[in-house]
C-alpha atoms as a PDB file:
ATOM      1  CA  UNK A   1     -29.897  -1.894  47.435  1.00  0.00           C
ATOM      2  CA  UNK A   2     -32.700  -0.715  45.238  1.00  0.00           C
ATOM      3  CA  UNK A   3     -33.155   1.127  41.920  1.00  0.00           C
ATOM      4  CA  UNK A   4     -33.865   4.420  41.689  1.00  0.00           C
ATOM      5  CA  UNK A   5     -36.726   5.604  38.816  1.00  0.00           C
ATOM      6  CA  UNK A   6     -33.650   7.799  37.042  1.00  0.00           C
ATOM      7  CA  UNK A   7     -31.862   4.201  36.318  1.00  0.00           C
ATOM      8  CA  UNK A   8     -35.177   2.452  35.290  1.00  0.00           C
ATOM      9  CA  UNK A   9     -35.381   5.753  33.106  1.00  0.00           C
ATOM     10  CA  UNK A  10     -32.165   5.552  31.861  1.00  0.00           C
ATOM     11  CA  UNK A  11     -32.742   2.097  30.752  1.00  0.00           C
ATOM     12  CA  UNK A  12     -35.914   2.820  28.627  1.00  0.00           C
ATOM     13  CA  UNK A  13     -34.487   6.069  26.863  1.00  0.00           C
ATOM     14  CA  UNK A  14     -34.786   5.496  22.744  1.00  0.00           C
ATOM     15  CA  UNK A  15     -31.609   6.369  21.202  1.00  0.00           C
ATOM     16  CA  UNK A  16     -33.395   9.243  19.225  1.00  0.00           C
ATOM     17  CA  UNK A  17     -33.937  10.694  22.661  1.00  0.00           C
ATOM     18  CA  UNK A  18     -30.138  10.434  23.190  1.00  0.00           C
ATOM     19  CA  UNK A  19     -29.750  12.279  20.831  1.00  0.00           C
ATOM     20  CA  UNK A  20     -27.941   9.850  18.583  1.00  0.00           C
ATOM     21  CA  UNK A  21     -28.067   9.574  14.790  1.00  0.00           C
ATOM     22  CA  UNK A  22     -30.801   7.311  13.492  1.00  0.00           C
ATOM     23  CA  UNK A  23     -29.170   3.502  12.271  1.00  0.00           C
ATOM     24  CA  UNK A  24     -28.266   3.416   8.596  1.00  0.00           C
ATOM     25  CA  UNK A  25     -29.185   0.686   6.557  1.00  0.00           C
ATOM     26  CA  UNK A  26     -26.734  -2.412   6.867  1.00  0.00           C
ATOM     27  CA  UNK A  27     -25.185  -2.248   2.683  1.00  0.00           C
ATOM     28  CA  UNK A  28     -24.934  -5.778   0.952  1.00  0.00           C
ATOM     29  CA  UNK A  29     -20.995  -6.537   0.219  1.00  0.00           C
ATOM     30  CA  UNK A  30     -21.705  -5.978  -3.040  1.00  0.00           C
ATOM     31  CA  UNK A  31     -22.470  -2.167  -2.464  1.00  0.00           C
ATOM     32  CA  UNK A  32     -19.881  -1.727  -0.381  1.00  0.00           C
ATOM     33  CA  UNK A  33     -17.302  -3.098  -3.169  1.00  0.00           C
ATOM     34  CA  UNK A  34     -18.337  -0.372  -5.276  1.00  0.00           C
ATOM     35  CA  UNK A  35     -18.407   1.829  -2.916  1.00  0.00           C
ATOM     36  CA  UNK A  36     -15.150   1.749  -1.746  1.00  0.00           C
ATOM     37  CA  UNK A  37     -13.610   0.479  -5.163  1.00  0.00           C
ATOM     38  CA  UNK A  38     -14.440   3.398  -6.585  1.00  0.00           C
ATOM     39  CA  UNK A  39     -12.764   5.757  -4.150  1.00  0.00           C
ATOM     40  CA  UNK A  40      -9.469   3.348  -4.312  1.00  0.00           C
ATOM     41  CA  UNK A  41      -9.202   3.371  -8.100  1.00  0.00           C
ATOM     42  CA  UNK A  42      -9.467   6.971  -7.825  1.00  0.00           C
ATOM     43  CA  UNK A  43      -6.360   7.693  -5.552  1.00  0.00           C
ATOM     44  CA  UNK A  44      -4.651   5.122  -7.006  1.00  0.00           C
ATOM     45  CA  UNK A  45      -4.911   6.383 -10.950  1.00  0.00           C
ATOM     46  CA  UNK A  46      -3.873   9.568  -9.110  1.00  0.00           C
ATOM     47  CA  UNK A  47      -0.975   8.488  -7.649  1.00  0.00           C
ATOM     48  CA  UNK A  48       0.026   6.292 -10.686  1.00  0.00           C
ATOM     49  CA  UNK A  49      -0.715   9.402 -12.668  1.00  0.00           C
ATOM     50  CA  UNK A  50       2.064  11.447 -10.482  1.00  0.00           C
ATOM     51  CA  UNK A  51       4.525   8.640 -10.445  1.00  0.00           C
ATOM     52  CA  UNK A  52       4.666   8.870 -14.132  1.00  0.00           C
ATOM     53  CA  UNK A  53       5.031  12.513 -14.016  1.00  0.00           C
ATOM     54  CA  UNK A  54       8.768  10.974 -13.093  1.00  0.00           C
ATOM     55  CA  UNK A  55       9.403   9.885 -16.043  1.00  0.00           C
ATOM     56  CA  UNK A  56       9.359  14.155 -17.455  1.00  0.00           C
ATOM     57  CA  UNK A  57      13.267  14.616 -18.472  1.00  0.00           C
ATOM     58  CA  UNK A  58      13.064  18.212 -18.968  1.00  0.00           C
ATOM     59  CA  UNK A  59      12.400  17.844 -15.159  1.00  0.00           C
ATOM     60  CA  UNK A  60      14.275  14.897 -13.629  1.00  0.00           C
ATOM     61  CA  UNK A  61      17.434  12.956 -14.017  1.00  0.00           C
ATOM     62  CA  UNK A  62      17.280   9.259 -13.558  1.00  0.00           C
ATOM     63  CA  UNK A  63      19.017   6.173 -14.738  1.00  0.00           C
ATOM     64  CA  UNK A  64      17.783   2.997 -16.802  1.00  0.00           C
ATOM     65  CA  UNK A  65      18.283   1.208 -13.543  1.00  0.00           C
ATOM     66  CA  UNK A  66      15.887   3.560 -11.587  1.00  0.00           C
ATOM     67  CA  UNK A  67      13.313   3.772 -14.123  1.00  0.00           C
ATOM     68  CA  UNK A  68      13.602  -0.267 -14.235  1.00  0.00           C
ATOM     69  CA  UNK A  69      12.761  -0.955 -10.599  1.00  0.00           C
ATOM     70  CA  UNK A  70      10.060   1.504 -10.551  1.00  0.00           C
ATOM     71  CA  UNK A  71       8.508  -0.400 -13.331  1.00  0.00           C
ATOM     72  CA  UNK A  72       9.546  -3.380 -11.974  1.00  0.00           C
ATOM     73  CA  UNK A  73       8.044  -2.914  -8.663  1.00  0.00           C
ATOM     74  CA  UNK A  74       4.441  -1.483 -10.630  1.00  0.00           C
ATOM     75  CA  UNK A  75       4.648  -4.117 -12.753  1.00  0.00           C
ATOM     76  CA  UNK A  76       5.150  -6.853  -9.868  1.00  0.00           C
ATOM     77  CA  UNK A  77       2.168  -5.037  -7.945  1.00  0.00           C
ATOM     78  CA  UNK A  78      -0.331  -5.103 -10.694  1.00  0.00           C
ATOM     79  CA  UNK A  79       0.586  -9.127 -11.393  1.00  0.00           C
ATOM     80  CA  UNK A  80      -0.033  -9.835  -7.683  1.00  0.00           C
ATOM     81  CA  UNK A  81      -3.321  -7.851  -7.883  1.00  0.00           C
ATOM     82  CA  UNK A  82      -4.857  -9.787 -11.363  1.00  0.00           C
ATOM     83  CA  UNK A  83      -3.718 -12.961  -9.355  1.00  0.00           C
ATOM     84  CA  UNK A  84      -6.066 -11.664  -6.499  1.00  0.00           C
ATOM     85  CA  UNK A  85      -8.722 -11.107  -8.392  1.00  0.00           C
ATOM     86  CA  UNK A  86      -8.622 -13.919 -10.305  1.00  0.00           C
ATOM     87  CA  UNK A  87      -8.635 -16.620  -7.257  1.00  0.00           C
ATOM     88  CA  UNK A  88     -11.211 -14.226  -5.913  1.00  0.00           C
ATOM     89  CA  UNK A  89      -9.186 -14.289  -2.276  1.00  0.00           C
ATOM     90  CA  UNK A  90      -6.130 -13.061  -0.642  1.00  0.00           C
ATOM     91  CA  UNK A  91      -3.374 -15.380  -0.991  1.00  0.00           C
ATOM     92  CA  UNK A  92      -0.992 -16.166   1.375  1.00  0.00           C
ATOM     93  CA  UNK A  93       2.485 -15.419   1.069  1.00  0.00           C
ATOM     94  CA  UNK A  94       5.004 -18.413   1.196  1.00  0.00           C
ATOM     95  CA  UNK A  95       7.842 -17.591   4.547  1.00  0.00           C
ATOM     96  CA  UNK A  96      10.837 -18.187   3.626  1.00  0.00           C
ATOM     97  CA  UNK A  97      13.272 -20.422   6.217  1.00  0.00           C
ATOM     98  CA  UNK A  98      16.319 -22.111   5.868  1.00  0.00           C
END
């Protein structure tokens, strides 16, 4: 079977003629960090921000025992991420088995 000239046509067709977006330049890791670390922290204040809005007790009703494991659970979160960061990689959880 031979080739038609439309599929030796399709073959040299730039992308630009495609239509398709022109290629971005590839960002170092190191832009990217920022990049994306300053979206995160963003949300995450945020949300921080909204789970202490809890704490309002004009507006809620919670126990010493609720207020403890939410700062428990923050507090637990926070030490696991300064670990992180300080061994510079993800660490691996230990399983537990009997």
């Amino acid at each position: 079977m031979t080739t038609t000239n439309k599929t030796a046509a399709k073959k040299t067709t730039t992308k630009k003629q495609q239509g398709e977006k022109p290629m971005k330049t590839k960002k170092s890791k190191s832009e990217k960090f920022v990049e994306i670390a300053n979206i995160r922290m963003v949300k995450t204040l945020r949300l921080i921000d909204r789970v202490g809005a809890l704490a309002d007790k004009s507006r809620y009703e919670y126990t010493d025992e609720q207020a403890d494991k939410i700062k428990d659970a923050l507090q637990s979160a926070l030490d696991e991420l300064v670990n992180k960061f300080e061994h510079g990689e993800k660490e691996e959880k230990p399983v537990f088995r009997i």
